[in-house]
Structures are given as C-alpha cells and as structure tokens.
C-alpha atoms as a PDB file:
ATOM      1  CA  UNK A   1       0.000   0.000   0.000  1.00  0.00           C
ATOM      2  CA  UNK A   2       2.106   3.223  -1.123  1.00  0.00           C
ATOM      3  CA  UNK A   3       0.497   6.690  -1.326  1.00  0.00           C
ATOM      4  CA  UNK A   4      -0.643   9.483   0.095  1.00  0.00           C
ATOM      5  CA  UNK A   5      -4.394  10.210   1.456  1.00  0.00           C
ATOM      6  CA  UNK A   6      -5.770  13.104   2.461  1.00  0.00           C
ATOM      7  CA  UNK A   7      -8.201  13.296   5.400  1.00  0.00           C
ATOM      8  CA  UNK A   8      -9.447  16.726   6.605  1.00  0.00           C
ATOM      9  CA  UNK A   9     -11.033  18.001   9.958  1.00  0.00           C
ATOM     10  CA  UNK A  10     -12.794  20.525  10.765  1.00  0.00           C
ATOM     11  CA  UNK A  11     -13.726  22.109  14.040  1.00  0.00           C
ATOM     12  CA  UNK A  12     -16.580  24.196  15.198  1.00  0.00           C
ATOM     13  CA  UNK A  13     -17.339  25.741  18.163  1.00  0.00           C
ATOM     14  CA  UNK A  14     -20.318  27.568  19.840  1.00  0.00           C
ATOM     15  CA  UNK A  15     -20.453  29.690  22.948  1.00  0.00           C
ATOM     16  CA  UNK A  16     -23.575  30.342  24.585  1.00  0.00           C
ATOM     17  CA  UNK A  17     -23.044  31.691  27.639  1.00  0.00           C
ATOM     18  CA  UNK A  18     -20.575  29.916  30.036  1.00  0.00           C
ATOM     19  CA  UNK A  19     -20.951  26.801  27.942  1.00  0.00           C
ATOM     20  CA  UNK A  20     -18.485  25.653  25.044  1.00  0.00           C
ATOM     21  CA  UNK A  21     -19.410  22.907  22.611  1.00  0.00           C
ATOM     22  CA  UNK A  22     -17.530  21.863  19.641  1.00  0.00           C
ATOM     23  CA  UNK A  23     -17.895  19.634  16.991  1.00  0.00           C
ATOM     24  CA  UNK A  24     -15.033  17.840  15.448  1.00  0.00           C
ATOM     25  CA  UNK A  25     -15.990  16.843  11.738  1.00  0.00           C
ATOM     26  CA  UNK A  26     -13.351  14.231   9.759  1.00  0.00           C
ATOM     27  CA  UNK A  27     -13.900  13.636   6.223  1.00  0.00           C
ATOM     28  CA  UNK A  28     -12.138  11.353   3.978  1.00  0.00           C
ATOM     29  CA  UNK A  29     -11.431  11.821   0.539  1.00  0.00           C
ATOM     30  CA  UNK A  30     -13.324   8.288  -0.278  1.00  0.00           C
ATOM     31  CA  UNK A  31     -15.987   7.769   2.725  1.00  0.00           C
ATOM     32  CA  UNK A  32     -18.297   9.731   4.683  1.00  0.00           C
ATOM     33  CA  UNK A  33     -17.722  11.614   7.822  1.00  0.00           C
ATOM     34  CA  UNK A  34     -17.647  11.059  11.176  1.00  0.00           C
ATOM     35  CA  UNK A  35     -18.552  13.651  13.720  1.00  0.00           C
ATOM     36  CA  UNK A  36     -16.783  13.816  17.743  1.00  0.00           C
ATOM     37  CA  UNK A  37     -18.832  15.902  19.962  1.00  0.00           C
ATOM     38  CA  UNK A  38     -17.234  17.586  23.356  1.00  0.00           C
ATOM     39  CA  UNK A  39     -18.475  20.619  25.682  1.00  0.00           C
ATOM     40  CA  UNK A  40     -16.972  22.434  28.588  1.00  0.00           C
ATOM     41  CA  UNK A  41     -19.033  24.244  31.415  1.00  0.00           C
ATOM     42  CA  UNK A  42     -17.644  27.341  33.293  1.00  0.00           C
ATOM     43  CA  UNK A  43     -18.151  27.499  36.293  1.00  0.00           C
ATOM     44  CA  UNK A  44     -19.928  30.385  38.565  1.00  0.00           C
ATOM     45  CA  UNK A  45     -16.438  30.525  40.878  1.00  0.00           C
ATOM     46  CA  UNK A  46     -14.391  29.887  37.777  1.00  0.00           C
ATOM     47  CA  UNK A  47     -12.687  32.987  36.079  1.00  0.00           C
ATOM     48  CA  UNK A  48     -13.888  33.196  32.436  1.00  0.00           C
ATOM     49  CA  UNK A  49     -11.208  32.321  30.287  1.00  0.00           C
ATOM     50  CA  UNK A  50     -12.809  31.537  26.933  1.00  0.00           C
ATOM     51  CA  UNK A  51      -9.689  30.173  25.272  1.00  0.00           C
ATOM     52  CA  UNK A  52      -9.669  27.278  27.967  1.00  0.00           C
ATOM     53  CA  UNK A  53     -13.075  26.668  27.654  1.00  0.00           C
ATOM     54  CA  UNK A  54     -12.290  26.072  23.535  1.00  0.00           C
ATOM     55  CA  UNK A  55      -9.504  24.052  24.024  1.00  0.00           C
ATOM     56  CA  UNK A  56     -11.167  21.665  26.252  1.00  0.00           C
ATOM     57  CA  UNK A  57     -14.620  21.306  24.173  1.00  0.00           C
ATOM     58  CA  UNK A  58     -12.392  20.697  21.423  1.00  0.00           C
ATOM     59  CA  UNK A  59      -9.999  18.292  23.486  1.00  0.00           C
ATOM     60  CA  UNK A  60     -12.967  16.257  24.353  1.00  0.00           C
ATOM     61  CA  UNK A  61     -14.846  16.213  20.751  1.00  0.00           C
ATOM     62  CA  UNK A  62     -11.491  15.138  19.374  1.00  0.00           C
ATOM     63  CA  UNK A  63     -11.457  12.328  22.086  1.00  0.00           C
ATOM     64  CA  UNK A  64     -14.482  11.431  20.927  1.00  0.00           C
ATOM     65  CA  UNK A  65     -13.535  11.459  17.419  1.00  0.00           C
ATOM     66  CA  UNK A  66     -11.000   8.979  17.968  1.00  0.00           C
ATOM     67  CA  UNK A  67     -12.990   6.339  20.272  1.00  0.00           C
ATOM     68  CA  UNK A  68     -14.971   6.276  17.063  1.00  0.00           C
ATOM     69  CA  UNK A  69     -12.472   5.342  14.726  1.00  0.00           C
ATOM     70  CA  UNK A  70     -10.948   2.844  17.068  1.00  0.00           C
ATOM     71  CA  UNK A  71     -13.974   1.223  16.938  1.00  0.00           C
ATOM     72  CA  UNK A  72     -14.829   1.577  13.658  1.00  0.00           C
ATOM     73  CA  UNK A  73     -11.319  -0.037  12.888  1.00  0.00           C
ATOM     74  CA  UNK A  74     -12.182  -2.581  15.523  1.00  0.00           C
ATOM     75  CA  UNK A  75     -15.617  -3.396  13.282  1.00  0.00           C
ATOM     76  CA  UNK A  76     -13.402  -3.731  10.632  1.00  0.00           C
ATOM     77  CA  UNK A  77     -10.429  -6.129  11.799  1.00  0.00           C
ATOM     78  CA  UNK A  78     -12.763  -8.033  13.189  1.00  0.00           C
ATOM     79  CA  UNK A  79     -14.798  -8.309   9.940  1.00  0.00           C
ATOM     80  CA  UNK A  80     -11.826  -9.195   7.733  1.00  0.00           C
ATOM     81  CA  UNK A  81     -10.111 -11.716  10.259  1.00  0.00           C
ATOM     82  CA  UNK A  82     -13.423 -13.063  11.726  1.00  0.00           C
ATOM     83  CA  UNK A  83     -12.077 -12.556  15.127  1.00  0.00           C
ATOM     84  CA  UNK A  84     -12.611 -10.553  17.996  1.00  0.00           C
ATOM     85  CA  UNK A  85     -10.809  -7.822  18.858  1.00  0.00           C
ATOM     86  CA  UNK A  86     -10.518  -7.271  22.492  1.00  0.00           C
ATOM     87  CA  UNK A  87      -8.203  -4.143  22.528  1.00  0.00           C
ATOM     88  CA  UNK A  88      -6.227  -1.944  20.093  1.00  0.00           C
ATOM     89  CA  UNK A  89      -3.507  -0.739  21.210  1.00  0.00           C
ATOM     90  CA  UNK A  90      -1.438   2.865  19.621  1.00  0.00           C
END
C-alpha cells in the first residue's frame, strides 16, 4: 500500500453563555464523515477564560472522534479476520 491520502477536519465551536461545545468533523477523501462531539461548562467561581473553555470542548470532541475510529477499525479487523478484537492498542 504506497500513497498518500488526504483526510481533513474541521472544528466548530459555539459559545452560549458559560458553555463551550464543539464539533469535530473528519472527512475522507473516499468515505463519509464522522462527527466527535465535546463541551466544557464554566463554572460560577471559575474565572472566564474563553480560550480554555475552547480548548477543552475541542480536546474532548477530538477524544471522541477517535474512540470512534478505534472502533470503527475494531468493526473492521474483526470483519476481515473473523475474530474478535478485544483491545487496540497505539
């Protein structure tokens, strides 16, 4: 298998009030898209740092971006070898 693919993501992120959300979209050149979803909450006591707030919405919808395509990898292995997959390891 020799060349080069191309996959592109693209984040979004809404603030409404002192709540972050962000969606992390990954598109293939060849397939469909997958979407990761994360949020932060600030805090009454908290200072309000929006930056932090972004980072860790986006953090967390690119966390779950990646549990998805572990298991979607896991579906696939699993399909291919007709065995289980317990664990996939990086």
């Amino acid at each position: 298998m020799t060349g080069t693919k191309k996959w592109t993501t693209e984040i979004t992120i809404t603030e409404v009030g002192r709540e972050v959300t962000a969606e992390a979209r990954l598109r293939g050149e060849n397939s469909g898209s997958l979407v990761g979803y994360g949020s932060a909450i600030c805090k009454v006591t908290d200072a309000n740092v929006p930056a932090i707030g972004d980072e860790l919405a986006a953090a967390r919808a690119f966390s779950d971006l990646s549990h998805q395509l572990l298991h979607n990898a896991a579906e696939d292995i699993e399909a291919h070898t007709r065995q289980p997959v317990d664990h996939l390891r990086g």
